[in-house]
C-alpha atoms as a PDB file:
ATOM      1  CA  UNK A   1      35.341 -76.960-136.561  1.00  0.00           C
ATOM      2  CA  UNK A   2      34.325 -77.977-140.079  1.00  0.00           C
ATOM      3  CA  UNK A   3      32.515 -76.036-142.584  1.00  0.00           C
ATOM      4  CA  UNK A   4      29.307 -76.107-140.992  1.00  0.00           C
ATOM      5  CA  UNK A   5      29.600 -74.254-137.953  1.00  0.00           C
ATOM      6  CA  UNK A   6      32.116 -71.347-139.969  1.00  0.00           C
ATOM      7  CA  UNK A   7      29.605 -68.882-139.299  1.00  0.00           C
ATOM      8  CA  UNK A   8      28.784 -69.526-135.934  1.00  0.00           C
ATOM      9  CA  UNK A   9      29.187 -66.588-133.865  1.00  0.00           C
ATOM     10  CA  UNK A  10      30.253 -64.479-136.914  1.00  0.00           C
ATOM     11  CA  UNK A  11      26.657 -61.951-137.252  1.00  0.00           C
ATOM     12  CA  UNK A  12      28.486 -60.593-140.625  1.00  0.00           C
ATOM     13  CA  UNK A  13      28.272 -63.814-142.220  1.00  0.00           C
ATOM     14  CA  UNK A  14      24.700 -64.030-144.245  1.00  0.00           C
ATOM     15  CA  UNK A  15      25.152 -67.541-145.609  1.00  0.00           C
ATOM     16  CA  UNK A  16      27.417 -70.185-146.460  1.00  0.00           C
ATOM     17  CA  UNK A  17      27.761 -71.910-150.197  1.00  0.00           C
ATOM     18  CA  UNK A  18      28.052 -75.599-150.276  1.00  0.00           C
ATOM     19  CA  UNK A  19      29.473 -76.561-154.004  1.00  0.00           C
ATOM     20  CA  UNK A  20      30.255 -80.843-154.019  1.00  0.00           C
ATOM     21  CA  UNK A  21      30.486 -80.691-150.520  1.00  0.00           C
ATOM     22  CA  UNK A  22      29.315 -82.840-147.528  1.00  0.00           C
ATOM     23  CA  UNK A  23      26.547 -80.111-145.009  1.00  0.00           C
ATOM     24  CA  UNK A  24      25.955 -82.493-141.830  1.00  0.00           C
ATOM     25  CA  UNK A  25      23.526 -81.551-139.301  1.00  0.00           C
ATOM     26  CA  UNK A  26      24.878 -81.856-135.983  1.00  0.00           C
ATOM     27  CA  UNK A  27      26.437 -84.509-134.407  1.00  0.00           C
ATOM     28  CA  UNK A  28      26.756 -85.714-138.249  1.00  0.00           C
ATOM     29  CA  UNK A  29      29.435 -87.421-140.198  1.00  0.00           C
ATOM     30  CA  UNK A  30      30.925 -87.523-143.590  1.00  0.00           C
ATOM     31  CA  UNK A  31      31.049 -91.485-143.178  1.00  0.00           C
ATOM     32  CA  UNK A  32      27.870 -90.935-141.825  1.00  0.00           C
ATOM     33  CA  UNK A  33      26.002 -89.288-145.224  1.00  0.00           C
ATOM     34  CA  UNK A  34      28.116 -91.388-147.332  1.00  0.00           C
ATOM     35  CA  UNK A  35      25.771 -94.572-145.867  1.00  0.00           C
ATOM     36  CA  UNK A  36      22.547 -93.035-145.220  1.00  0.00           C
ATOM     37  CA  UNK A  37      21.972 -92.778-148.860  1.00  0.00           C
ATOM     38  CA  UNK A  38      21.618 -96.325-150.887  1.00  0.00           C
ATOM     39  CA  UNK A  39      23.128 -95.701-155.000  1.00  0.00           C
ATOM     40  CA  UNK A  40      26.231 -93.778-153.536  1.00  0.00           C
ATOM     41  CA  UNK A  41      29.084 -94.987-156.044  1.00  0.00           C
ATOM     42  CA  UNK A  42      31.317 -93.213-153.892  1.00  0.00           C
ATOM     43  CA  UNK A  43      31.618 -95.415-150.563  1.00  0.00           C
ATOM     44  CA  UNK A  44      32.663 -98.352-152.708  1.00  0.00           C
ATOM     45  CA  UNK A  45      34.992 -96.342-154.980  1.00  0.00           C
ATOM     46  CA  UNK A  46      37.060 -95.447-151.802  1.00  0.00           C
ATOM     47  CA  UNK A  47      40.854 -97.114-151.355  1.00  0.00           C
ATOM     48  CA  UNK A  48      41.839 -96.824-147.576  1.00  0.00           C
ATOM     49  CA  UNK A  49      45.556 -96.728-147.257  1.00  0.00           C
ATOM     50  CA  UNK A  50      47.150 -96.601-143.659  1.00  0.00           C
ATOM     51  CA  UNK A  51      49.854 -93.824-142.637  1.00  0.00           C
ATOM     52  CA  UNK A  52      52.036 -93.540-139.357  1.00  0.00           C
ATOM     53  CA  UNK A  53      48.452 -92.815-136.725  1.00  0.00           C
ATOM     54  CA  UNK A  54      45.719 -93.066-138.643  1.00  0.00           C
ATOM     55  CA  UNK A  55      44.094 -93.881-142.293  1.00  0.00           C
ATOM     56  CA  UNK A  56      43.921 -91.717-145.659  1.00  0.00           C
ATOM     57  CA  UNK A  57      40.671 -92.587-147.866  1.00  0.00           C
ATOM     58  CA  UNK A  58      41.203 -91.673-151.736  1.00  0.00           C
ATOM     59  CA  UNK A  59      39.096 -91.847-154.501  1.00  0.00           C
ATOM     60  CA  UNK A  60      40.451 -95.114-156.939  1.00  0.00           C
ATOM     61  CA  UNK A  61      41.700 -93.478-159.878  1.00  0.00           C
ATOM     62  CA  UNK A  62      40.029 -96.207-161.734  1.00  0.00           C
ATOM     63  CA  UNK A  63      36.282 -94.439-160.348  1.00  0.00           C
ATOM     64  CA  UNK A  64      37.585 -91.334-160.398  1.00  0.00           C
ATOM     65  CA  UNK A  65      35.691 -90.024-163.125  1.00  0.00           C
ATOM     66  CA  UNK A  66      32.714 -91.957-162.873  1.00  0.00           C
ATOM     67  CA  UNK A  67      32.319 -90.812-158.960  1.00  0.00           C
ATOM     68  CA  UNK A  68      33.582 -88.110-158.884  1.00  0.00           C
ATOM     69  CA  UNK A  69      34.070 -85.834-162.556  1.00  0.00           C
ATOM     70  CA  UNK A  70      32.057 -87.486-165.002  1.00  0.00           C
ATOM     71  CA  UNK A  71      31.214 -83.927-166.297  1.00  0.00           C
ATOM     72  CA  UNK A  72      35.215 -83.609-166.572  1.00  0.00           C
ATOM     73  CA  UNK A  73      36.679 -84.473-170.056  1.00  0.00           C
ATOM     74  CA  UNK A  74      39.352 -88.075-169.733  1.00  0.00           C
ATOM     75  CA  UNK A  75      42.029 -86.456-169.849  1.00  0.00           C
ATOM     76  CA  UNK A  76      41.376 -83.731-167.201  1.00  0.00           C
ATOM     77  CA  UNK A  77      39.870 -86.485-165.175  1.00  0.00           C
ATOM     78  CA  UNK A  78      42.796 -88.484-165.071  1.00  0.00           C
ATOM     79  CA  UNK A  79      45.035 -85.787-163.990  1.00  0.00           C
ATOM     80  CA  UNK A  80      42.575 -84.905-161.436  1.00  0.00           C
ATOM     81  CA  UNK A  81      42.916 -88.292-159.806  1.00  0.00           C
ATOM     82  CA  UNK A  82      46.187 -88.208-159.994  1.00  0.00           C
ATOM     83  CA  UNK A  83      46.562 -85.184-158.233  1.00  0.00           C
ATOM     84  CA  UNK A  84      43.550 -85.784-156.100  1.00  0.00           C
ATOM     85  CA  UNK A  85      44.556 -85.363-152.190  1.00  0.00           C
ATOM     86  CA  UNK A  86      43.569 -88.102-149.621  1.00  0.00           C
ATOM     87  CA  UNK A  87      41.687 -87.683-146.327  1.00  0.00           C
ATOM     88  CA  UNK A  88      42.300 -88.588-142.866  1.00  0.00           C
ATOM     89  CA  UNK A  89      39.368 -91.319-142.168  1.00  0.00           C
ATOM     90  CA  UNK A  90      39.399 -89.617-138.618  1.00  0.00           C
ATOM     91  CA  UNK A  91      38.251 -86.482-140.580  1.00  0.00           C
ATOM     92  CA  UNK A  92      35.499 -88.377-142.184  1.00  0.00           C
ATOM     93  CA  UNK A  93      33.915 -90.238-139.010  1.00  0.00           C
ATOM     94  CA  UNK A  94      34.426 -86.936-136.682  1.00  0.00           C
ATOM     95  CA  UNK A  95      30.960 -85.585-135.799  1.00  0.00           C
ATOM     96  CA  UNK A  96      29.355 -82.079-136.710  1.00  0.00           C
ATOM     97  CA  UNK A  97      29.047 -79.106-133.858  1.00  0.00           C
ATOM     98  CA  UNK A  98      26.274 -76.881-133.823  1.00  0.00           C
ATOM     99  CA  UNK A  99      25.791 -75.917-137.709  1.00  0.00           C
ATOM    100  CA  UNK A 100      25.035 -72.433-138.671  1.00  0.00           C
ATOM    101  CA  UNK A 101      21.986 -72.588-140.441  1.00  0.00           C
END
C-alpha cells in the first residue's frame, strides 16, 4: 500500500493531503515522476548506497538545501541532511494500486 490508495475502502475518509509528497496514478512510480518531468534537481542530487538486499537513495547533503529546503535557513538545512533518512530504491520503483481519488 502507499499513500495513495490509504483511503481505499475507508467511506469515512473525505480526502487525503499531499504536502512535498510524490501522488502517482496507478501503476505509477516514485522513480517514475522523478523522470517524467525535465528541470528535476532532485534525480541528479540522489547518492545510491547499497545495504545487505537492496539499495538506499539519499539526498547529497551537498544538494540538500538547494533540492530539497531552500526555504530552510543553512543551518537548519544542514542538520536536516544530516538527519535526513534514506529510502529503499525498491520503495521508489514499486508501482501504485488503485489510488483513491
Amino acid at each position: 500500500m502507499d499513500s495513495t490508495d490509504a483511503a481505499v475502502g475507508h467511506p469515512n475518509v473525505k480526502g487525503l493531503v499531499y504536502i512535498a509528497a510524490f501522488a502517482p496514478d496507478q501503476g505509477e512510480s516514485g522513480l517514475a515522476i522523478l523522470g517524467k518531468y525535465p528541470g528535476s534537481r532532485l534525480s541528479p542530487a540522489l547518492t545510491v548506497r547499497p545495504f545487505p538486499g537492496g539499495q538506499d537513495a539519499y539526498v547529497n547533503p551537498a544538494d540538500f538545501r538547494q533540492v530539497f529546503a531552500a526555504d530552510v535557513p543553512a543551518g537548519k538545512a544542514r542538520l536536516m541532511a544530516a538527519g535526513q533518512r534514506p529510502v529503499a530504491l525498491a520503495a521508489l520503483a514499486e508501482p501504485s494500486s488503485t489510488p483513491a481519488w
